[in-house]
Protein backbone atom coordinates (compact mmCIF):
# COMPACT_ATOMS: atom_id res chain seq x y z
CA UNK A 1 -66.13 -14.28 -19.83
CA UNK A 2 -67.24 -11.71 -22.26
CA UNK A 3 -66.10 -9.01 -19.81
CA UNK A 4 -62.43 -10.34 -19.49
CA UNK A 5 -61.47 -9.13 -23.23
CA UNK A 6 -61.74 -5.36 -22.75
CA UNK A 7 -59.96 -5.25 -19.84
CA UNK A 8 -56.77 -7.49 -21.42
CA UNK A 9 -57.27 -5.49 -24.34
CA UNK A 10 -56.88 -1.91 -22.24
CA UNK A 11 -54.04 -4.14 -20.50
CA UNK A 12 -52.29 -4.54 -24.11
CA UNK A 13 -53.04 -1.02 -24.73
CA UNK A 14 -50.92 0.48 -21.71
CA UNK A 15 -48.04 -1.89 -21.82
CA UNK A 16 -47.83 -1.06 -25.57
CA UNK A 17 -48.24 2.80 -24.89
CA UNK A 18 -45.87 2.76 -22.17
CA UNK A 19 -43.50 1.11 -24.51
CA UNK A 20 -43.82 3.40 -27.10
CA UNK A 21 -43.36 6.51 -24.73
CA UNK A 22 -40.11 4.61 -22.99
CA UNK A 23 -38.50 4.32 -26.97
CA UNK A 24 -39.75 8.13 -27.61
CA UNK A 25 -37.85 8.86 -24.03
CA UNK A 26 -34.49 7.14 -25.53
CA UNK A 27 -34.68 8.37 -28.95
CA UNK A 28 -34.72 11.68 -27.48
CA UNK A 29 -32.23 11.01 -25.46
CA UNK A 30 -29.85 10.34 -28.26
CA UNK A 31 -30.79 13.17 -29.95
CA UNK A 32 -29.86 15.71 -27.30
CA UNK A 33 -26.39 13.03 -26.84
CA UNK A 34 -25.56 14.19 -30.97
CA UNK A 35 -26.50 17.98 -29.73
CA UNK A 36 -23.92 17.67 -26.42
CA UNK A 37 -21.25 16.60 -28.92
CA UNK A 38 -21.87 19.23 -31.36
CA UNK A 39 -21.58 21.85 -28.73
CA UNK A 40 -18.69 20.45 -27.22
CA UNK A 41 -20.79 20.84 -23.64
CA UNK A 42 -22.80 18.91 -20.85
CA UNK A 43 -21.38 15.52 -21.86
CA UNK A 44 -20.99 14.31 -18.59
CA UNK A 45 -24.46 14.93 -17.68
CA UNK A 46 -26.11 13.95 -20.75
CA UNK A 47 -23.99 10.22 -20.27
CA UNK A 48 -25.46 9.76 -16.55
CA UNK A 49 -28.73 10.44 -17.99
CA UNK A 50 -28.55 8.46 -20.94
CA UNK A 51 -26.88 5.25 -19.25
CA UNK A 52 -29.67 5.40 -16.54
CA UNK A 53 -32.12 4.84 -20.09
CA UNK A 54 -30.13 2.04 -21.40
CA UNK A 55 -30.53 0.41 -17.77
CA UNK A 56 -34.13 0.11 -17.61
CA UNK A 57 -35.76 -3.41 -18.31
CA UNK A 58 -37.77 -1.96 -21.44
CA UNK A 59 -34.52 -0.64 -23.49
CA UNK A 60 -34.17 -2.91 -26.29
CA UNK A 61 -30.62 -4.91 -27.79
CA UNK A 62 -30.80 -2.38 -30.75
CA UNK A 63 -31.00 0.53 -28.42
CA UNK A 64 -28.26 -0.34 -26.16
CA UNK A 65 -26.26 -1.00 -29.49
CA UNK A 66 -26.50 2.58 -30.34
CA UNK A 67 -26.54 4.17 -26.75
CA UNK A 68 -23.34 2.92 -25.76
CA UNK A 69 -21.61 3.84 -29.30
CA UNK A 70 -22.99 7.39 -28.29
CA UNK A 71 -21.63 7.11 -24.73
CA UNK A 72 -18.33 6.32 -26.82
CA UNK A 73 -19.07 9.28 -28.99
CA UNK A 74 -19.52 11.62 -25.93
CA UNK A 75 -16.32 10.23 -24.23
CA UNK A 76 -14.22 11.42 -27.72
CA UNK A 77 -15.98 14.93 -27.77
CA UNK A 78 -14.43 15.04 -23.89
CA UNK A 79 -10.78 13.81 -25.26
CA UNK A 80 -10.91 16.00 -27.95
CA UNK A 81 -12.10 18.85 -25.54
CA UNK A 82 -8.93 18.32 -23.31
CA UNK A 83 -6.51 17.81 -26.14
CA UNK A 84 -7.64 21.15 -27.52
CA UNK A 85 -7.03 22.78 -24.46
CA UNK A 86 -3.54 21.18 -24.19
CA UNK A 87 -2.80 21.84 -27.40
CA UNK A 88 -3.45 26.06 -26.33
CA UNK A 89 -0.83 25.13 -23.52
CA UNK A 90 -3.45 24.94 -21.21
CA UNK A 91 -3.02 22.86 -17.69
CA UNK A 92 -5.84 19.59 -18.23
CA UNK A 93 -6.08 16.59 -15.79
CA UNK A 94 -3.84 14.02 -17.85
CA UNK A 95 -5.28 11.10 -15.84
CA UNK A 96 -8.88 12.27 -17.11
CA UNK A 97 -7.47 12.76 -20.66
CA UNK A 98 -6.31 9.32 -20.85
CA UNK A 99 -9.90 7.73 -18.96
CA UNK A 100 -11.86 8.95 -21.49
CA UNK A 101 -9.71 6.42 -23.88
CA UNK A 102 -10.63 3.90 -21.65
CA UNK A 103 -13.92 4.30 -21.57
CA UNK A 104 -14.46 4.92 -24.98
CA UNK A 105 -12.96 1.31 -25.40
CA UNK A 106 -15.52 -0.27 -22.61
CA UNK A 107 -18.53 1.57 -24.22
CA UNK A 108 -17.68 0.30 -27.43
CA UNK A 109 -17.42 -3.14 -26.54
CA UNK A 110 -20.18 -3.08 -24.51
CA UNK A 111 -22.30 -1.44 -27.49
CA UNK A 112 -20.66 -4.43 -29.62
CA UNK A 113 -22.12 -7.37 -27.25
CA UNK A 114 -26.00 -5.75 -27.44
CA UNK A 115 -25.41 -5.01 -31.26
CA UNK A 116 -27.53 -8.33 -32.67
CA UNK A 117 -27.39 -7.23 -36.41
CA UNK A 118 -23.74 -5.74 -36.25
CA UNK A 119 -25.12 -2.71 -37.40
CA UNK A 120 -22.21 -0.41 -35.21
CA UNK A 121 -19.32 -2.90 -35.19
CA UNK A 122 -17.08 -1.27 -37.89
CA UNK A 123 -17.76 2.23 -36.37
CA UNK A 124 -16.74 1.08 -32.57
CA UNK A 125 -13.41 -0.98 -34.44
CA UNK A 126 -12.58 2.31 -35.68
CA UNK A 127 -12.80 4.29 -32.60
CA UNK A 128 -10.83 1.97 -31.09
CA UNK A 129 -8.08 1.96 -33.46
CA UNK A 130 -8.25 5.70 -33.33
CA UNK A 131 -7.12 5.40 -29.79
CA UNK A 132 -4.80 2.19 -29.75
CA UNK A 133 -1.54 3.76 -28.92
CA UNK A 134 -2.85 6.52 -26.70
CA UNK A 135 -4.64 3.30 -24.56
CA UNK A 136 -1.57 1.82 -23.84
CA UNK A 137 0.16 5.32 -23.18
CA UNK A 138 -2.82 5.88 -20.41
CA UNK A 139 -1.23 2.36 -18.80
CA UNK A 140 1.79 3.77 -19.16
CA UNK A 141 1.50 7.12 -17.66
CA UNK A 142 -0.15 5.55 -14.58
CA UNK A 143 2.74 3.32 -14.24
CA UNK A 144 5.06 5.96 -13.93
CA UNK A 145 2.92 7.06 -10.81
CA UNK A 146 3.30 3.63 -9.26
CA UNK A 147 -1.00 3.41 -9.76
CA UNK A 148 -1.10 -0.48 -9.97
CA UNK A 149 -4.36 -0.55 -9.88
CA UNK A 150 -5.35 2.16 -11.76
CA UNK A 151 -2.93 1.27 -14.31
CA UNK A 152 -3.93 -2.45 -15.38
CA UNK A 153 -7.12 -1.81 -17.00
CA UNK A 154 -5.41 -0.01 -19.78
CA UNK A 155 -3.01 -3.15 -20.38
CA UNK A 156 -5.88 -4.98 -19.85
CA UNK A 157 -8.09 -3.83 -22.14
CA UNK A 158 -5.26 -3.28 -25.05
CA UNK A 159 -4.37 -6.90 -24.87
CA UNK A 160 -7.93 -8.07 -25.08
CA UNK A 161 -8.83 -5.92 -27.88
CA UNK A 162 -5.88 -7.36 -29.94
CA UNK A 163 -6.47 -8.98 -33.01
CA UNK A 164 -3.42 -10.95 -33.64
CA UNK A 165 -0.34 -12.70 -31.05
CA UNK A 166 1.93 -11.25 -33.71
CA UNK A 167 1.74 -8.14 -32.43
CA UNK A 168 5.63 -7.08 -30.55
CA UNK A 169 4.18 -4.97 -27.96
CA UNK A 170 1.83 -8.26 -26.57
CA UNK A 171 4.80 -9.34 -24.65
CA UNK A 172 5.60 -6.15 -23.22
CA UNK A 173 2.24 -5.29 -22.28
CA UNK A 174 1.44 -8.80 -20.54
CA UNK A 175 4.78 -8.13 -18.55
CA UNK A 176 3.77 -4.47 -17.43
CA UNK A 177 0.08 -6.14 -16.53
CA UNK A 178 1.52 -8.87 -14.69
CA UNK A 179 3.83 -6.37 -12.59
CA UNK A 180 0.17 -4.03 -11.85
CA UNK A 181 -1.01 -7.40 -10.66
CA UNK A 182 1.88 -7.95 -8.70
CA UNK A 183 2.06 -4.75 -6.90
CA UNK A 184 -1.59 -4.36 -6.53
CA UNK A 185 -1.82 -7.71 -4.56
CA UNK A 186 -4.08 -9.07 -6.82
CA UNK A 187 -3.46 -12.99 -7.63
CA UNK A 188 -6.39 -13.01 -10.42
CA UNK A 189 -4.56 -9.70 -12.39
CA UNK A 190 -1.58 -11.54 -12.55
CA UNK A 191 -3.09 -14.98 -13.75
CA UNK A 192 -4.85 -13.01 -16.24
CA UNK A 193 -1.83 -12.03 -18.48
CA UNK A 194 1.15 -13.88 -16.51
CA UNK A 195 1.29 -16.72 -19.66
CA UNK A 196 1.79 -14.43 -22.40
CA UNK A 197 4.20 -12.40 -20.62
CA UNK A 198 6.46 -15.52 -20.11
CA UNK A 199 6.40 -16.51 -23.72
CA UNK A 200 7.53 -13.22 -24.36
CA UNK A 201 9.90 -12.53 -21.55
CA UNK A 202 13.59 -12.75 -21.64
CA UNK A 203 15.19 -16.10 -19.69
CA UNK A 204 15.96 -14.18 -16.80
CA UNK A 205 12.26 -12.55 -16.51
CA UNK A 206 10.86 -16.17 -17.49
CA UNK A 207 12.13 -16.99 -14.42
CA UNK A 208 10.46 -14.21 -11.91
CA UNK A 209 6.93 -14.63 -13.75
CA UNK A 210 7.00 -18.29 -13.43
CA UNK A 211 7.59 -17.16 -9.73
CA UNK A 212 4.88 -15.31 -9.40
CA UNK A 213 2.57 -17.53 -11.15
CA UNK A 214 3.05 -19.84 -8.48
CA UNK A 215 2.58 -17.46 -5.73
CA UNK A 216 -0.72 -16.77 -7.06
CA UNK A 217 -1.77 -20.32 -7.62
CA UNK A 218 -1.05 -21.00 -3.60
CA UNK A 219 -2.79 -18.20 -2.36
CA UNK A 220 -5.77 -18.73 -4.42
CA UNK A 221 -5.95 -21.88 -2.90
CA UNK A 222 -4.64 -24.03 -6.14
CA UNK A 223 -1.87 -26.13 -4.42
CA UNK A 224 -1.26 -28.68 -7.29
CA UNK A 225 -1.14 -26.21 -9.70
CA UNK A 226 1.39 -24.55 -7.33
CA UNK A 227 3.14 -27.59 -6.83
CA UNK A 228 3.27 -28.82 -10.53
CA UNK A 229 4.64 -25.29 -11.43
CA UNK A 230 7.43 -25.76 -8.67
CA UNK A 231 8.17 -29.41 -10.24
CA UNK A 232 8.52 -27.89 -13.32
CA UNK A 233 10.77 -24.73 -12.84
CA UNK A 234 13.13 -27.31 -11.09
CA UNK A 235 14.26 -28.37 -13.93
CA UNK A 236 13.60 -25.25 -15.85
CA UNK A 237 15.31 -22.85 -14.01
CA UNK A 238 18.10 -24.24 -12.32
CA UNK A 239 19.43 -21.50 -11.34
CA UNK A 240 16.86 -19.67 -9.42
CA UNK A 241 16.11 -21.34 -5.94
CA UNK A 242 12.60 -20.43 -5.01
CA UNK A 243 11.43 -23.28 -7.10
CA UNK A 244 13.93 -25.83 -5.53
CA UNK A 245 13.50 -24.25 -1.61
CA UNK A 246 9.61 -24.47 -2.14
CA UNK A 247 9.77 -27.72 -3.58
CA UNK A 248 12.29 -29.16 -0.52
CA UNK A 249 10.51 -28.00 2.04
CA UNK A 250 7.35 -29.62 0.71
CA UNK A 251 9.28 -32.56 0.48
CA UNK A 252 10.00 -31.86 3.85
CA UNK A 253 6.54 -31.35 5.45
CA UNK A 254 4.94 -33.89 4.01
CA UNK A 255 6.90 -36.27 5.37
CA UNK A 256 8.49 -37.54 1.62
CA UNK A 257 12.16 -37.38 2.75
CA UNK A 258 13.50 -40.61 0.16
CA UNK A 259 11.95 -38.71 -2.56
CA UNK A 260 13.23 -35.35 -1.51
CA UNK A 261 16.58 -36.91 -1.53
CA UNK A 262 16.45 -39.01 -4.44
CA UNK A 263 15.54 -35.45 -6.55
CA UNK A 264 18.09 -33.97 -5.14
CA UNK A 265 20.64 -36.59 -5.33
CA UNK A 266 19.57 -36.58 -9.40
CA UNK A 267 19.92 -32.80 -9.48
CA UNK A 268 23.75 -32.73 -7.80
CA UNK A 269 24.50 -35.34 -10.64
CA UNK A 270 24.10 -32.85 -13.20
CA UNK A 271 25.30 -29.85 -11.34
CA UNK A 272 27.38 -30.29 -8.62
CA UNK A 273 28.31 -27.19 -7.82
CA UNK A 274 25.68 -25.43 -6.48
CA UNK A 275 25.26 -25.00 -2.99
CA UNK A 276 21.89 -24.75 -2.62
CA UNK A 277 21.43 -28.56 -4.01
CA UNK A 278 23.95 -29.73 -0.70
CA UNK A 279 22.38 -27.79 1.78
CA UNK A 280 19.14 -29.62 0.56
CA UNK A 281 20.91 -33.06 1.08
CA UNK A 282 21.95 -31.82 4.83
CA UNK A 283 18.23 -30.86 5.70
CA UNK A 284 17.22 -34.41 4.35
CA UNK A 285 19.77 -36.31 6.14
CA UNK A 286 19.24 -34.03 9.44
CA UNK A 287 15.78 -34.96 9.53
CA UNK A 288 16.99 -38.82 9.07
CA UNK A 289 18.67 -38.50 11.79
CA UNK A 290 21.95 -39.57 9.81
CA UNK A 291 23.89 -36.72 11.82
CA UNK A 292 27.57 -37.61 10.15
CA UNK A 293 25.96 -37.71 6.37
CA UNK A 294 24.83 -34.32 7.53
CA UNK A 295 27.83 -33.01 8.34
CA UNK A 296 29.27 -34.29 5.16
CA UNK A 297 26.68 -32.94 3.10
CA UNK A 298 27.14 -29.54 5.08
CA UNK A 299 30.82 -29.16 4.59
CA UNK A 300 29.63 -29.77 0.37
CA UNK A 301 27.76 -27.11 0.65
CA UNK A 302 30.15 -24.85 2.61
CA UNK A 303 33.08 -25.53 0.51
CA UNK A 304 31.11 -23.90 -2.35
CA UNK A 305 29.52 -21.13 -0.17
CA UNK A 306 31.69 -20.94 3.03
CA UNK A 307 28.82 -18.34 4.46
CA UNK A 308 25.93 -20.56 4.15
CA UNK A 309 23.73 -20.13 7.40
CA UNK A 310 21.65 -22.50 7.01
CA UNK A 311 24.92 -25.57 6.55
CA UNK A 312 26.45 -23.83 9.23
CA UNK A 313 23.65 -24.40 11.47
CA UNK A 314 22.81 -27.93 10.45
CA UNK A 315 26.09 -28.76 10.91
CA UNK A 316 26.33 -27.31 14.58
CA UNK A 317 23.28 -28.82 15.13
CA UNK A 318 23.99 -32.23 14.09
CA UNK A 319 27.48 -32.14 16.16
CA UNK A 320 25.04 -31.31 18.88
CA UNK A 321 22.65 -34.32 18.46
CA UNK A 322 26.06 -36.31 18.25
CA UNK A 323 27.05 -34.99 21.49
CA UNK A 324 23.52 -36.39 23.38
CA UNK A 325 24.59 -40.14 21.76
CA UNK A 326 28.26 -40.12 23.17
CA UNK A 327 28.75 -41.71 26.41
CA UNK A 328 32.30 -40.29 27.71
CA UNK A 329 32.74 -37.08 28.69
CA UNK A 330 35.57 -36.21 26.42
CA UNK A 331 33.58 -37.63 23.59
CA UNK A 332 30.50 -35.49 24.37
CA UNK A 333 32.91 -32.35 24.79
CA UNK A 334 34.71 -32.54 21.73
CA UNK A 335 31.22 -33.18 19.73
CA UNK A 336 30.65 -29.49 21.34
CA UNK A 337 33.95 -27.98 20.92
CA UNK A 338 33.44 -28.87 16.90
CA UNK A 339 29.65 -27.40 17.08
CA UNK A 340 30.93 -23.88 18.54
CA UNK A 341 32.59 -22.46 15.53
CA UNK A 342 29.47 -22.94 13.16
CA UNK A 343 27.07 -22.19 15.61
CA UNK A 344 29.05 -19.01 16.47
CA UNK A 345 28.91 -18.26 13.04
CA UNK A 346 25.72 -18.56 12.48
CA UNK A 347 25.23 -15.80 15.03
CA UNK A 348 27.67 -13.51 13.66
CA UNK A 349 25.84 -13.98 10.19
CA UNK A 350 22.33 -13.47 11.82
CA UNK A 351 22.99 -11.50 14.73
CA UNK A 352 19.18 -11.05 14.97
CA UNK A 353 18.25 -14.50 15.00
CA UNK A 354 18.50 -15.23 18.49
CA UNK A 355 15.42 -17.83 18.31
CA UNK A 356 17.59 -19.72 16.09
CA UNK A 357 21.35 -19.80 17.90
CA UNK A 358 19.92 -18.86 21.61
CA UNK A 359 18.85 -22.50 23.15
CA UNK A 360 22.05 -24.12 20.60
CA UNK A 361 24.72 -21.25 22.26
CA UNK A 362 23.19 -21.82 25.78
CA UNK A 363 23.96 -25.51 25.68
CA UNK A 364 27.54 -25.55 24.32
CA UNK A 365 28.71 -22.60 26.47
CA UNK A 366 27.29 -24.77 29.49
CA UNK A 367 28.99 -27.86 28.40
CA UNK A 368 32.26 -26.22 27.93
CA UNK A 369 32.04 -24.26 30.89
CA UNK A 370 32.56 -20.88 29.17
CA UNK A 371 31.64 -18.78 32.55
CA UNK A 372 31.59 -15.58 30.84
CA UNK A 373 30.19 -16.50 27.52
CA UNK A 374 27.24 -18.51 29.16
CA UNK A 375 26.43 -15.18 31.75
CA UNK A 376 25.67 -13.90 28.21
CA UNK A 377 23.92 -15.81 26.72
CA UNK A 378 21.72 -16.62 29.60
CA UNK A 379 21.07 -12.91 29.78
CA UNK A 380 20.03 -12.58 26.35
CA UNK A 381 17.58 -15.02 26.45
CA UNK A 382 15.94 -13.83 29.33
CA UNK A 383 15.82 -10.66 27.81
CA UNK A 384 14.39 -12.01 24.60
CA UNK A 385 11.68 -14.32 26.63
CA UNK A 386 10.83 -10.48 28.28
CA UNK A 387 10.38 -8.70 25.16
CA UNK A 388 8.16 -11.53 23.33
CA UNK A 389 6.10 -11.71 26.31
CA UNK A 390 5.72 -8.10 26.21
CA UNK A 391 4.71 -7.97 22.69
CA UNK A 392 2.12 -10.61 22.92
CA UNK A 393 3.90 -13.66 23.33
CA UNK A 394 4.05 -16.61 20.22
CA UNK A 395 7.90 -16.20 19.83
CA UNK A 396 9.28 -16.80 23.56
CA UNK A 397 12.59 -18.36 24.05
CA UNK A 398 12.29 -21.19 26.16
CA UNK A 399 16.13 -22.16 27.62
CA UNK A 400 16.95 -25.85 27.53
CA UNK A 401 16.91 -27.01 30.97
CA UNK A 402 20.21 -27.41 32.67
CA UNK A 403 20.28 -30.77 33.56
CA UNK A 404 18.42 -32.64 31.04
CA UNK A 405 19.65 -32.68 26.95
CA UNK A 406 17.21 -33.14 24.29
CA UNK A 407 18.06 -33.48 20.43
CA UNK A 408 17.98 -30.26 17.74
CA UNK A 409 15.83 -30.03 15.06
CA UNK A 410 14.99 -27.13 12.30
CA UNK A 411 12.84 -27.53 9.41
CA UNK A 412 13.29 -24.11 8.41
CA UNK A 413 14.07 -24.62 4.39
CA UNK A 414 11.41 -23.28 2.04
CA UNK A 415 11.40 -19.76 1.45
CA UNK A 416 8.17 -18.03 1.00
């Protein structure tokens, strides 16, 4: 037992040295940091080395407090390097000139989350304020360029570092941050920043950010957030339709048709005349099977939009479905007489769309016995059943068959 103290005690001994020649390897570290910035030289270098310091188990709170307020230090010797050279109408990297800004900013804040007695918190507040405009002129400048990405971790970073909600640029600067997001593809940038920026926004950007929000909320997997934000921008924004479509069509897939109609129903009370609202009505009713209250709510919606596509084709297509229920021949042919000149239309508007008016075209021109008008549209399809095929198949035109009729239906109403 008597042995086991001087070995713990040389134990102590070379943990304590190695300590004290780790805090002799910072301190000189910093110094030769301060003599970089004097000379103006060898900042990059001395950062790399000095970072890989502050990373090693054994560098202490206080330490890292003061190594990252020099690594802030060294980034302002670099800014003012390049803004001497610009100022002696010298060519500089202007991307560079504004990182060191942002870095100067991280290292700061990094320097102010080790810093246990506070000791460097007013001298990284004023570095930062030093650089406040220029931060958000980096964001800015890399906007310009299109550089989403590059560009939101100046916003970023200037609208965390705020002190006060008051401030008229916030707005602004959540809107530009939200757009970076946007572009960038990335749901969690735009979440980040999207509220503030529709405080601030005008109505008719409210509208577009509330948008997105949702967007973001569905692909990140949040559905009732996604839906609640849909409910809400409804009523909100009346007048832009990705809220109502959205809302319909989930309405629609899920099976809740009475309740999808009974909003609806509420929402033509109060504002009858937009189109949108009786084209909603005609979906609902079309997927009741309630083929004349489709029509009706169809011709609503084309007396306020004659070009509708989507009325147009639920109204051919309900004519259609009418024409499978009649038992007379010249009941059954004028039911497709009176579904030719929408569907028709609906071609002209959507010439395209051929997965959409083929099979509807193919049956009417077959049942009116329009020779020539059939030979084309039977050749079109084939030709469209080719080319999907070729391409991988998953889109193929199948033709109704010619002696059996089967009823319509499209669900297409939510757009995405």
């Amino acid at each position: 037992m008597a042995r086991l103290f001087p070995i713990l005690f040389v134990f102590i001994f070379a943990v304590t040295d190695l300590y004290a020649q780790k805090k002799v390897t910072v301190e000189k570290k910093f110094k030769e940091a301060h003599a970089s910035i004097k000379s103006g030289s060898g900042q990059e270098n001395i950062e790399r080395i000095l970072l890989d310091s502050l990373a090693q188990p054994v560098a202490t709170p206080k330490q890292k407090a003061e190594g990252y307020h020099i690594c802030a230090l060294l980034q302002q010797s670099m800014n003012d390097g390049l803004n001497m050279s610009a100022y002696l109408k010298q060519k500089i990297d202007t991307a560079r000139l504004y990182r060191t800004i942002l870095k100067i900013y991280e290292y700061t804040l990094r320097s102010d989350t080790a810093d246990e007695g506070r000791k460097f918190a007013n001298k990284n507040i004023r570095l930062r304020a030093l650089h406040r405009k220029n931060l958000l002129g980096g964001g800015k400048y890399l906007l310009k360029s299109l550089k989403w990405a590059e560009a939101y971790p100046y916003f970023d970073m200037f609208l965390k570092t705020r002190t006060t909600d008051m401030d008229s640029l916030v707005g602004r600067v959540a809107y530009w941050a939200t757009v970076c997001g946007m572009n960038e593809n990335n749901p969690k940038h735009v979440l980040e920043h999207v509220d503030t920026a529709i405080v601030k926004a005008s109505p008719l950007e409210r509208a577009a950010l509330t948008e997105y929000k949702a967007r973001c909320n569905l692909h990140l997997g949040d559905s009732l957030r996604w839906l609640s934000i849909l409910e809400d921008g409804v009523d909100r924004y009346p007048g832009y339709n990705y809220f109502f479509l959205n809302l319909m069509d989930y309405y629609m897939r899920h099976g809740e048709l009475e309740r999808g109609m009974a909003r609806t129903d509420s929402l033509v009370r109060t504002d009858g005349d937009r189109a949108v609202y009786w084209f909603a009505m005609s979906m609902f009713a079309l997927a009741e099977e309630d083929y004349e209250k489709c029509i009706a709510m169809s011709d609503e919606c084309l007396a306020r939009e004659a070009d509708n596509i989507d009325a147009l084709y639920n109204k051919g297509i309900s004519l259609l479905n009418m024409a499978l229920k009649e038992n007379g021949a010249s009941g059954r042919r004028a039911m497709y007489c009176r579904a030719l000149e929408p569907m028709e239309r609906v071609r002209e508007l959507s010439p395209e769309d051929i997965g959409r008016w083929g099979n509807p075209l193919y049956r009417i021109y077959l049942n009116l016995n329009m020779g020539r008008k059939f030979e084309e549209i039977d050749m079109l399809l084939e030709k469209h059943a080719a080319e999907s095929k070729g391409a991988g198949g998953g889109n193929e035109v199948i033709k109704p068959d010619k002696t059996t009729d089967t009823p319509y239906m499209d669900k297409r109403l939510g757009r995405p």
